[in-house]
C-alpha atoms as a PDB file:
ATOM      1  CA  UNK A   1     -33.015  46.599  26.692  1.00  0.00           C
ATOM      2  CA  UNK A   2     -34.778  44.432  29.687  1.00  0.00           C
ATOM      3  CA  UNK A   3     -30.982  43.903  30.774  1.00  0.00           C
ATOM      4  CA  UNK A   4     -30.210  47.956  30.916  1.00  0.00           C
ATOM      5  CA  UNK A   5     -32.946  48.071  33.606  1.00  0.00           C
ATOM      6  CA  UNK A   6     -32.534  45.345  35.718  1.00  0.00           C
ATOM      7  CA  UNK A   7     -28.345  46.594  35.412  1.00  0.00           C
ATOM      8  CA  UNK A   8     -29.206  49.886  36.790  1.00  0.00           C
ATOM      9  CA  UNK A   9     -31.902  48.914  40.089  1.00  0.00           C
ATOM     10  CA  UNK A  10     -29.682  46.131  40.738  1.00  0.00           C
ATOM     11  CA  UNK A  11     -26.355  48.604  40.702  1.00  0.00           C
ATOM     12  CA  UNK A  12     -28.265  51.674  42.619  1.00  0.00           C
ATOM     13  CA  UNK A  13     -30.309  48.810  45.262  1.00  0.00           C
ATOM     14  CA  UNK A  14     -26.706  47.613  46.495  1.00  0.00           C
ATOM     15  CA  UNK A  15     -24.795  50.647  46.575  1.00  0.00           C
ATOM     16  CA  UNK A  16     -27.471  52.340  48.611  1.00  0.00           C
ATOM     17  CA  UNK A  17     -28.956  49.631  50.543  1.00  0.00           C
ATOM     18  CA  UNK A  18     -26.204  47.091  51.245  1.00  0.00           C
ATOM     19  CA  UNK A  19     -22.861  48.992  50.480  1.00  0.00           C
ATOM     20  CA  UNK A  20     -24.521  52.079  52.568  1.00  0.00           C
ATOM     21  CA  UNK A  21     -22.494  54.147  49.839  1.00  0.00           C
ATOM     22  CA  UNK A  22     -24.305  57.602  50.567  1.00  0.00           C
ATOM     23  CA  UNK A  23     -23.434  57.381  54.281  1.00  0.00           C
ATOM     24  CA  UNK A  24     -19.807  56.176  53.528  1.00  0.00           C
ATOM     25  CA  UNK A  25     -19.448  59.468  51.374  1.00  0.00           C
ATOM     26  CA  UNK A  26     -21.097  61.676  54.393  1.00  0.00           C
ATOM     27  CA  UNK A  27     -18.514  60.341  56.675  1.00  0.00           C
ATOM     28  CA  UNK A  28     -15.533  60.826  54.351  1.00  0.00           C
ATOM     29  CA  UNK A  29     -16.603  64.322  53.419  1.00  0.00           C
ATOM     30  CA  UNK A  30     -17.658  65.395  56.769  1.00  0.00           C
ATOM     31  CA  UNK A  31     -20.999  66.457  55.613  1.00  0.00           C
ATOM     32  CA  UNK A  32     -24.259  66.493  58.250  1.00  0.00           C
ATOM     33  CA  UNK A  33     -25.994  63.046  58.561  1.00  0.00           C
ATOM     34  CA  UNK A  34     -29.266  64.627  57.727  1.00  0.00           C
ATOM     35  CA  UNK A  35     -28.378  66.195  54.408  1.00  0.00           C
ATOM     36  CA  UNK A  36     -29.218  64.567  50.909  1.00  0.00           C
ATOM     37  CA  UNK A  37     -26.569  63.643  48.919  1.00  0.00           C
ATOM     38  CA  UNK A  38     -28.892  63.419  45.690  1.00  0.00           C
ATOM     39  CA  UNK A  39     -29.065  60.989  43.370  1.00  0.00           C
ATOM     40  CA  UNK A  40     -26.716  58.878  45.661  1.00  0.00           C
ATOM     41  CA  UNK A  41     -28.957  58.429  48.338  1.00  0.00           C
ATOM     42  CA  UNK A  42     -31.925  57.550  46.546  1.00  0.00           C
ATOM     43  CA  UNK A  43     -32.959  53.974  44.977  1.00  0.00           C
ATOM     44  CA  UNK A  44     -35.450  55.376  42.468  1.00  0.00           C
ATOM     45  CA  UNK A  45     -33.143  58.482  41.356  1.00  0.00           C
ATOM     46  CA  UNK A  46     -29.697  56.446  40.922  1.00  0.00           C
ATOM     47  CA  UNK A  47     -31.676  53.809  38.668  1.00  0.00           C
ATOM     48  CA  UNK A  48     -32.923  56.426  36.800  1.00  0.00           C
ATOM     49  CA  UNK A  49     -29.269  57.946  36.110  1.00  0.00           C
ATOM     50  CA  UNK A  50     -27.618  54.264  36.057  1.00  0.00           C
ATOM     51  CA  UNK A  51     -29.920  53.031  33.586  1.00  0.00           C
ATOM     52  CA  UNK A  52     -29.670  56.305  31.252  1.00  0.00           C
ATOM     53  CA  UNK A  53     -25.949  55.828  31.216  1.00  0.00           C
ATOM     54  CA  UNK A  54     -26.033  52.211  30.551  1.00  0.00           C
ATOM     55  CA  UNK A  55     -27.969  53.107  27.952  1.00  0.00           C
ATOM     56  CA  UNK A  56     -25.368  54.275  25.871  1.00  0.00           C
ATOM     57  CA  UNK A  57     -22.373  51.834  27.157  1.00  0.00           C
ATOM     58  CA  UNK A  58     -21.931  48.531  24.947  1.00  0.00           C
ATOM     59  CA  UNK A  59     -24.413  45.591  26.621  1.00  0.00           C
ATOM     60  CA  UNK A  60     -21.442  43.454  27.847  1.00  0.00           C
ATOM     61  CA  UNK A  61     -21.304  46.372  30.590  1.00  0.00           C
ATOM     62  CA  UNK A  62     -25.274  45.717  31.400  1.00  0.00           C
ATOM     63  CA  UNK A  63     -24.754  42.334  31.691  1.00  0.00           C
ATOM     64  CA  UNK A  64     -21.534  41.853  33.822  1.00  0.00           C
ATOM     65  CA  UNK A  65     -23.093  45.078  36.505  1.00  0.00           C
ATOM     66  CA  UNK A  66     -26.789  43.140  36.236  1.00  0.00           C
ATOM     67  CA  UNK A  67     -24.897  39.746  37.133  1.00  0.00           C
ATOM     68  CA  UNK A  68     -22.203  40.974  39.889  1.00  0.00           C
ATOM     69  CA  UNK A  69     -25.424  43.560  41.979  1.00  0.00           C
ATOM     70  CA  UNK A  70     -28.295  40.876  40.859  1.00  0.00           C
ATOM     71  CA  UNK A  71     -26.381  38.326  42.946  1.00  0.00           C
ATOM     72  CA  UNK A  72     -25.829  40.956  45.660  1.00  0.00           C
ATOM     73  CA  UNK A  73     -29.508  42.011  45.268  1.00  0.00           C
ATOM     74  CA  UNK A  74     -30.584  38.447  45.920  1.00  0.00           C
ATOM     75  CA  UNK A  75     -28.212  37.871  48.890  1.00  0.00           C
ATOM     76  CA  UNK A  76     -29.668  40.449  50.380  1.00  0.00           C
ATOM     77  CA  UNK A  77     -32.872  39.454  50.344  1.00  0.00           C
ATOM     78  CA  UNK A  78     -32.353  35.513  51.109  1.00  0.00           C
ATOM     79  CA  UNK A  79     -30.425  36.577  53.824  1.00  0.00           C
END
């Protein structure tokens, strides 16, 4: 269950922080800079959603997403 949680910060950290996802999708949809895109925007509230879903998806999932956005959560930091 450990592995379901550090799957979904890992998953949410990179897609907001390093893939810049939410501002990607404000771009492409033309939508004001300023405006929250909610839960994509937000660290704590994509976890929260990642890690409910994961919840119910066979652990294999957990582990390949906590391996592929761990490493990219790492890089980012060491870098």
């Amino acid at each position: 269950m450990f592995i379901v949680t550090i799957a979904g910060f890992c998953t949410a950290y990179y897609f907001v922080n390093v893939l810049q996802a939410p501002m990607r999708i404000k771009r492409a949809l033309r939508l004001n800079p300023v405006k929250r895109i909610k839960p994509f925007d937000c660290v704590q509230c994509l976890s929260v959603w990642l890690t409910v879903a994961l919840f119910f998806l066979p652990v294999e999932v957990s582990q390949f997403l906590a391996v592929a956005f761990g490493a990219g959560f790492i890089g980012s930091k060491v870098h």
